[in-house]
PDB file of N, CA and C in Angstrom:
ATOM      1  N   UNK A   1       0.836  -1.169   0.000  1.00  0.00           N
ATOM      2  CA  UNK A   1       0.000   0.000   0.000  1.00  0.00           C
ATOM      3  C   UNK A   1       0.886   1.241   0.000  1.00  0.00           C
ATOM      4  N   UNK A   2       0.491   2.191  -0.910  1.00  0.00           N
ATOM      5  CA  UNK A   2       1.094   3.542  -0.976  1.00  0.00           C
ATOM      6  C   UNK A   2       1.023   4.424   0.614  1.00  0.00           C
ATOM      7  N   UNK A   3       2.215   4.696   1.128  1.00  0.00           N
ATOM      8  CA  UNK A   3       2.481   5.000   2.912  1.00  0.00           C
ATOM      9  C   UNK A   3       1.538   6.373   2.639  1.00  0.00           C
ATOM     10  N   UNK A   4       1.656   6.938   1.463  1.00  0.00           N
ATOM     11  CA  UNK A   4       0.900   8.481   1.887  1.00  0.00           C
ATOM     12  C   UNK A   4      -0.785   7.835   1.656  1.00  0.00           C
ATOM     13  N   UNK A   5      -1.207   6.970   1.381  1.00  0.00           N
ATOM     14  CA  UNK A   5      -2.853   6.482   1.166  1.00  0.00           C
ATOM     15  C   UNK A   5      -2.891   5.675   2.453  1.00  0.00           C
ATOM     16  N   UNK A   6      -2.124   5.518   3.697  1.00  0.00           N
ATOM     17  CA  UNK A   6      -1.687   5.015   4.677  1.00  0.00           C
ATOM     18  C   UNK A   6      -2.137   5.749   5.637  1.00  0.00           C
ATOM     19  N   UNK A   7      -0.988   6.697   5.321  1.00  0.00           N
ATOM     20  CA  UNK A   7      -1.393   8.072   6.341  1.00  0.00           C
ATOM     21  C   UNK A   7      -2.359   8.930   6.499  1.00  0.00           C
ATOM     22  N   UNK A   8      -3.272   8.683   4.871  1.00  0.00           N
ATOM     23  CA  UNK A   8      -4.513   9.424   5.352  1.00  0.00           C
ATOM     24  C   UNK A   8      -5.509   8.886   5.335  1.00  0.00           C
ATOM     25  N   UNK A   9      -5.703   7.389   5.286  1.00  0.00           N
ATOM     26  CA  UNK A   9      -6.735   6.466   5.901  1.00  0.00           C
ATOM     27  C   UNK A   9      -6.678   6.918   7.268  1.00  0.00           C
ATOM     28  N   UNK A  10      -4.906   6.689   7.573  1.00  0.00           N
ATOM     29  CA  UNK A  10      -5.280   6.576   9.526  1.00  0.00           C
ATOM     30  C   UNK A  10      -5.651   8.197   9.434  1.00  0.00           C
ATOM     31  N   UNK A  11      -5.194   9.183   9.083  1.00  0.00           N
ATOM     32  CA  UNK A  11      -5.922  10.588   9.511  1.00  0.00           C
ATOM     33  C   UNK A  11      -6.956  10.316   9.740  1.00  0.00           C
ATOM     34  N   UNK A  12      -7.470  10.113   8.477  1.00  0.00           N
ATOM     35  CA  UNK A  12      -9.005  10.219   8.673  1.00  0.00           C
ATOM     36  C   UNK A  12     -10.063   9.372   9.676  1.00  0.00           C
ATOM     37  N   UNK A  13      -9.586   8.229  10.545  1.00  0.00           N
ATOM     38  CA  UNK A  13      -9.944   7.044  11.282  1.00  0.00           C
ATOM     39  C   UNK A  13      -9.458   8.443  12.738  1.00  0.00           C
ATOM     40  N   UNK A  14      -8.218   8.956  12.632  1.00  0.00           N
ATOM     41  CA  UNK A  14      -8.419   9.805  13.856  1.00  0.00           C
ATOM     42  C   UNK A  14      -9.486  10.896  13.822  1.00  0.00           C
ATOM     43  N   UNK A  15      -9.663  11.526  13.023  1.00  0.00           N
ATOM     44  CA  UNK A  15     -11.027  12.370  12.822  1.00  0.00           C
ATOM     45  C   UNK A  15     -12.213  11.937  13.056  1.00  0.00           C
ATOM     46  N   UNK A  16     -12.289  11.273  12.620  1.00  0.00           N
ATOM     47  CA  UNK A  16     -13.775  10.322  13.160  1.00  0.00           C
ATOM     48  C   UNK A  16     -13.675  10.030  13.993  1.00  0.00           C
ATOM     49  N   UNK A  17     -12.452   9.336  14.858  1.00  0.00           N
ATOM     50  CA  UNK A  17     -12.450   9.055  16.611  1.00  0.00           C
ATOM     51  C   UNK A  17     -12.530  10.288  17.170  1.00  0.00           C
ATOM     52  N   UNK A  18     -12.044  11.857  16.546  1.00  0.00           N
ATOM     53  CA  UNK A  18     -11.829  13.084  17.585  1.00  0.00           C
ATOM     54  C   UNK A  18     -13.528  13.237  17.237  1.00  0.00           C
ATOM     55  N   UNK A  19     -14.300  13.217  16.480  1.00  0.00           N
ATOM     56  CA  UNK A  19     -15.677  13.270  16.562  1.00  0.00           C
ATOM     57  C   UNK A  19     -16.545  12.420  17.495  1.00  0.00           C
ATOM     58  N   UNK A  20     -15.978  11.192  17.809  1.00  0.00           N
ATOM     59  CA  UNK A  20     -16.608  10.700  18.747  1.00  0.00           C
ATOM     60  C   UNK A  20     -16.471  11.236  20.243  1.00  0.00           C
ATOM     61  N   UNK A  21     -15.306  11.904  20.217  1.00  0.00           N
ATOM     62  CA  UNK A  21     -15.262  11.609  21.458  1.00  0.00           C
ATOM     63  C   UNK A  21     -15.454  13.234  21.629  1.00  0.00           C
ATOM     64  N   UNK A  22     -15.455  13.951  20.583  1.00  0.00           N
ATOM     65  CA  UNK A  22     -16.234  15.295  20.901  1.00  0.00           C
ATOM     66  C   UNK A  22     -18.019  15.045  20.911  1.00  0.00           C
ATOM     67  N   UNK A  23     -18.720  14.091  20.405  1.00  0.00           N
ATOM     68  CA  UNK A  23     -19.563  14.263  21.003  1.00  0.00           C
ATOM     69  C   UNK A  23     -20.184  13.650  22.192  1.00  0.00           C
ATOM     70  N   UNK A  24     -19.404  12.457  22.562  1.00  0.00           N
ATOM     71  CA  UNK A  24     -19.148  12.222  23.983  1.00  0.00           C
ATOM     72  C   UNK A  24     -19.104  13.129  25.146  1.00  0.00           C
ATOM     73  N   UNK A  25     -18.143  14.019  24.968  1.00  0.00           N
ATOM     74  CA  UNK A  25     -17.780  15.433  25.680  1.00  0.00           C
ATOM     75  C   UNK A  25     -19.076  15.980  25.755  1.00  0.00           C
ATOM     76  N   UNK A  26     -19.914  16.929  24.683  1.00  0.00           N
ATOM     77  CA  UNK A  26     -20.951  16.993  24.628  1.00  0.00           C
ATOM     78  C   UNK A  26     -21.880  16.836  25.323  1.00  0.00           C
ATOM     79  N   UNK A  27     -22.166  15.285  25.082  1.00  0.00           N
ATOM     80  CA  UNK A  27     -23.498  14.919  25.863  1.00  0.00           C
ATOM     81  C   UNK A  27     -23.357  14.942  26.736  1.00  0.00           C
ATOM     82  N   UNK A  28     -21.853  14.350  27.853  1.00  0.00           N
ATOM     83  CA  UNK A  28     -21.655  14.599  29.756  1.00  0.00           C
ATOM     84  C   UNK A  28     -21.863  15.866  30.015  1.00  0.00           C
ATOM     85  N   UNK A  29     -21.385  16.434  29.082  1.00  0.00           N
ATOM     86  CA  UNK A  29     -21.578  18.298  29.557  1.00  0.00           C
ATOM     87  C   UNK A  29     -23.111  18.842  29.315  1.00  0.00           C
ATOM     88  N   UNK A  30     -23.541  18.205  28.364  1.00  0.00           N
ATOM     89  CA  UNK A  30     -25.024  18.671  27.974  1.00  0.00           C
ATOM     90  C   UNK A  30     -25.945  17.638  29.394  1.00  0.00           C
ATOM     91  N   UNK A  31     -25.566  16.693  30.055  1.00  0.00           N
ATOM     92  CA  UNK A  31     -26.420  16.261  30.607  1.00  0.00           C
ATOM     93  C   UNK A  31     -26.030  16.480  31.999  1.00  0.00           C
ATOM     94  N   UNK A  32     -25.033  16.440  32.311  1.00  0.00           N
ATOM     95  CA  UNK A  32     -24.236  16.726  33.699  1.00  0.00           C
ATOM     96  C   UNK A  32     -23.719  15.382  34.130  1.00  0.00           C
ATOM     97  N   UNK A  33     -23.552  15.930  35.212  1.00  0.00           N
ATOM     98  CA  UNK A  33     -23.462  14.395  36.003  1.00  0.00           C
ATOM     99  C   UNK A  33     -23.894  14.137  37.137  1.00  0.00           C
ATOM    100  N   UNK A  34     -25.332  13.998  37.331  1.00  0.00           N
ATOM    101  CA  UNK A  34     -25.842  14.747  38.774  1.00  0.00           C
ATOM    102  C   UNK A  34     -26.042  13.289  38.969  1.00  0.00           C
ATOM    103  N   UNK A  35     -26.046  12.664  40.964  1.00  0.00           N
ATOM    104  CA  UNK A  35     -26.205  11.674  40.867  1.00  0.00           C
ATOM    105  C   UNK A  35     -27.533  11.326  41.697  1.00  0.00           C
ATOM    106  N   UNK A  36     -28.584  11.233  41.055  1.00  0.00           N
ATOM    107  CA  UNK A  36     -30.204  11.693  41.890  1.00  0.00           C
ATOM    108  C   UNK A  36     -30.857   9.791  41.958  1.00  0.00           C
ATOM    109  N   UNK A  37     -30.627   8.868  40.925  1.00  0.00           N
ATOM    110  CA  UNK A  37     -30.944   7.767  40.945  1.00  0.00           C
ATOM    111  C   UNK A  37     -29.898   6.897  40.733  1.00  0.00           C
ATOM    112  N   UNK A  38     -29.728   5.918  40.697  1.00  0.00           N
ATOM    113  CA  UNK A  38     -28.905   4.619  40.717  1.00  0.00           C
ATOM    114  C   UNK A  38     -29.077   4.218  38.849  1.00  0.00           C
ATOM    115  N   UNK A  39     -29.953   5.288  38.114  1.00  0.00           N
ATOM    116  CA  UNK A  39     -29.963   5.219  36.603  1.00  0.00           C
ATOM    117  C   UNK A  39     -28.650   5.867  36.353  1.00  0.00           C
ATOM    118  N   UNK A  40     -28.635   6.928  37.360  1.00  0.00           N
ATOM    119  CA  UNK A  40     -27.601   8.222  37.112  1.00  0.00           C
ATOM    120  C   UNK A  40     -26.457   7.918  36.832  1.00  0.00           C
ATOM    121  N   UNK A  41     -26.035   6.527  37.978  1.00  0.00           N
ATOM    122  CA  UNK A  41     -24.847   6.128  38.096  1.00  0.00           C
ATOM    123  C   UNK A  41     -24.127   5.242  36.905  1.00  0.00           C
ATOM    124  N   UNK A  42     -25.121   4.278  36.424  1.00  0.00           N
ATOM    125  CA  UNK A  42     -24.760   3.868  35.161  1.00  0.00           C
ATOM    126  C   UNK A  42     -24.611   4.348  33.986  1.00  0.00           C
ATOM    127  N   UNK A  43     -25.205   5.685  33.936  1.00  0.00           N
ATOM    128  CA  UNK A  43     -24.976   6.461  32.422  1.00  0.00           C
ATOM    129  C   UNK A  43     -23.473   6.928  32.731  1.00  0.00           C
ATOM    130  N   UNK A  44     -22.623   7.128  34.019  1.00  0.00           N
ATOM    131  CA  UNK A  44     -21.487   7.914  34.183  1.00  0.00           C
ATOM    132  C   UNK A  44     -20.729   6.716  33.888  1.00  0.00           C
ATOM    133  N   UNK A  45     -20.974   5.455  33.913  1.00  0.00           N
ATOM    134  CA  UNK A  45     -19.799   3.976  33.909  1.00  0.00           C
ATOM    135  C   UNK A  45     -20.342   3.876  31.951  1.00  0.00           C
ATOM    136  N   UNK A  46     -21.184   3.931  31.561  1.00  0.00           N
ATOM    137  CA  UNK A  46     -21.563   4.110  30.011  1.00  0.00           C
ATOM    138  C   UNK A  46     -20.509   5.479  29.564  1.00  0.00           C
ATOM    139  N   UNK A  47     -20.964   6.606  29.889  1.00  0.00           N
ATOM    140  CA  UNK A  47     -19.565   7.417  29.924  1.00  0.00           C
ATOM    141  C   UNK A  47     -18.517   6.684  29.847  1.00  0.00           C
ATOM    142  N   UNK A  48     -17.605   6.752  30.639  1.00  0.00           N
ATOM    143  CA  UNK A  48     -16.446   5.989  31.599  1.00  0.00           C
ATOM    144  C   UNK A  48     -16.245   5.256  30.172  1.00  0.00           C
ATOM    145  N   UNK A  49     -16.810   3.905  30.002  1.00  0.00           N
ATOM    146  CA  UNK A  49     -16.767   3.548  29.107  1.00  0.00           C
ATOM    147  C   UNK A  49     -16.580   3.697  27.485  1.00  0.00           C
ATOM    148  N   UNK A  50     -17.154   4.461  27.362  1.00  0.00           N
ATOM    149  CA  UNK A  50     -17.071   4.962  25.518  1.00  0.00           C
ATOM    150  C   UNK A  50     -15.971   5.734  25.549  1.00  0.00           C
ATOM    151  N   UNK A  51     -15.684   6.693  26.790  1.00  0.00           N
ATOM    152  CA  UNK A  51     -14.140   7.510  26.342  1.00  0.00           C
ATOM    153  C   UNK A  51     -13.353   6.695  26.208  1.00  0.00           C
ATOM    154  N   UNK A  52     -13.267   5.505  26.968  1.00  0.00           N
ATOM    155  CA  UNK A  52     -12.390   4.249  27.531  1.00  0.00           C
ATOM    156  C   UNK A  52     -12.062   3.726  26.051  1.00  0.00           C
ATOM    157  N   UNK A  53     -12.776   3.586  24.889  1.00  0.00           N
ATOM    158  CA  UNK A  53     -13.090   2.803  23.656  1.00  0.00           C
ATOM    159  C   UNK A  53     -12.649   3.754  23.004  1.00  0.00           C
ATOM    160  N   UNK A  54     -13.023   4.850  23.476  1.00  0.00           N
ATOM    161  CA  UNK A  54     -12.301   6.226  22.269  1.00  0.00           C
ATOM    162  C   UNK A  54     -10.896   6.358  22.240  1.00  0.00           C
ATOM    163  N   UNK A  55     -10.586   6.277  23.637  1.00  0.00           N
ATOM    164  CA  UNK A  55      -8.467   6.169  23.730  1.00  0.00           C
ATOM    165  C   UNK A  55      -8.251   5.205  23.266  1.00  0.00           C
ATOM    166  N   UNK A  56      -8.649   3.985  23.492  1.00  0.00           N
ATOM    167  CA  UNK A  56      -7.837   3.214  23.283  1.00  0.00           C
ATOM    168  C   UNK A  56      -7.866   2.772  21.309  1.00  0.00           C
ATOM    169  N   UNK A  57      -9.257   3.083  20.929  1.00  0.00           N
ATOM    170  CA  UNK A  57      -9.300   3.162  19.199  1.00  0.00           C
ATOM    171  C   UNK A  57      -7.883   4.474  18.724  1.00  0.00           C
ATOM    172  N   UNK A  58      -8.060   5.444  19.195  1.00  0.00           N
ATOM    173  CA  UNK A  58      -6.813   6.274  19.009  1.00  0.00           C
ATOM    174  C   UNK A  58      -6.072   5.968  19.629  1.00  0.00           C
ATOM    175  N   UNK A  59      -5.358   5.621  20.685  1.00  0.00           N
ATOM    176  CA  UNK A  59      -3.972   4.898  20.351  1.00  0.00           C
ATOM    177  C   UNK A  59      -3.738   4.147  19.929  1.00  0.00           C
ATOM    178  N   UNK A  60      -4.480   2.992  19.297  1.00  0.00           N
ATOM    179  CA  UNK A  60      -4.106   2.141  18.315  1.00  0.00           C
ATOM    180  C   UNK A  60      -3.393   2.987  16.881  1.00  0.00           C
ATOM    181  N   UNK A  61      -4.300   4.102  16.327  1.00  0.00           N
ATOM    182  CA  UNK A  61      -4.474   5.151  15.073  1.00  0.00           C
ATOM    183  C   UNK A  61      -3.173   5.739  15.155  1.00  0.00           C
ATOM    184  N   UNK A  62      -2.617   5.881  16.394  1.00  0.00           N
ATOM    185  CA  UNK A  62      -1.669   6.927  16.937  1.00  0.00           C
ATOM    186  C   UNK A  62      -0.115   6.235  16.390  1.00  0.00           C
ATOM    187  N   UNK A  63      -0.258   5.118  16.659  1.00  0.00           N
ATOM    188  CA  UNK A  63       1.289   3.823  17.238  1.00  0.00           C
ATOM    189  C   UNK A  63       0.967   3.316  15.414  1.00  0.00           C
ATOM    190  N   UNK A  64      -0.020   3.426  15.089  1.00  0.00           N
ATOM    191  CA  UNK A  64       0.220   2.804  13.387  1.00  0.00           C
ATOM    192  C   UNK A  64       0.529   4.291  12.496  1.00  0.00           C
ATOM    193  N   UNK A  65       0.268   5.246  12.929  1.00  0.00           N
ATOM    194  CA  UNK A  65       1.258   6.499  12.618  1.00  0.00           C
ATOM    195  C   UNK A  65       2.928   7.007  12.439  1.00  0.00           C
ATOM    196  N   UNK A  66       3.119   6.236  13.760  1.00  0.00           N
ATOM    197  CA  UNK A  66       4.180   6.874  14.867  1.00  0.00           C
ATOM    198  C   UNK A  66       4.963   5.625  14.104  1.00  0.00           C
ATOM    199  N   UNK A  67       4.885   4.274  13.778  1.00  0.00           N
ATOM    200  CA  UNK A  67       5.316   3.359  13.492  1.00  0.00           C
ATOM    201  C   UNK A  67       5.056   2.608  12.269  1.00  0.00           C
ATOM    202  N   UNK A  68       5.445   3.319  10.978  1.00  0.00           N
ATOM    203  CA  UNK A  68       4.584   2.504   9.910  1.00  0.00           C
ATOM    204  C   UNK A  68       5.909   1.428   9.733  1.00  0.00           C
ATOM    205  N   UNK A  69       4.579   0.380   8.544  1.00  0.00           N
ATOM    206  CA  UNK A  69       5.648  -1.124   8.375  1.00  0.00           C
ATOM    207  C   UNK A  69       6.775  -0.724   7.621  1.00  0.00           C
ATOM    208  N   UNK A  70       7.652  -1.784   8.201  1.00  0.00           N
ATOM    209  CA  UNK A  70       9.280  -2.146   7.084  1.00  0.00           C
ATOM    210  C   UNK A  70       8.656  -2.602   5.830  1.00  0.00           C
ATOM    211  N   UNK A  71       9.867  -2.032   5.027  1.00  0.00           N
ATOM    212  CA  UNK A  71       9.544  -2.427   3.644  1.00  0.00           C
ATOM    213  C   UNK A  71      10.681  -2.742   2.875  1.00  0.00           C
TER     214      UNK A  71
END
């Protein structure tokens, strides 16, 4: 595969992860984090979670950047 059609697959796979996780951001901020029911508490571990999926999808994006294959 051509390294520059490489580099902007993964760009573009980080853009779409910085969109996720901007609207992640979003919704905790648009909803708060108040803790009034025991519903409350699981939307913050659902949180917790999806940022959790968002780092770790970008550092995968990040290290296949930082490290492309021998050739």
């Amino acid at each position: 595969m051509d390294p520059d059609l490489r580099n902007a697959l993964l760009i573009v796979g980080l853009i779409f992860c910085s969109f996720f996780a901007a609207v992640t951001l979003y919704v905790i901020v648009d909803t708060g984090l108040e803790l009034r029911t025991y519903g409350d508490i699981g939307a913050i571990v659902l949180y917790g979670i999806s940022l959790l999926i968002v780092v770790m999808i970008a550092a995968g994006l990040i290290g296949a950047l930082r490290n492309p294959p021998d050739d």
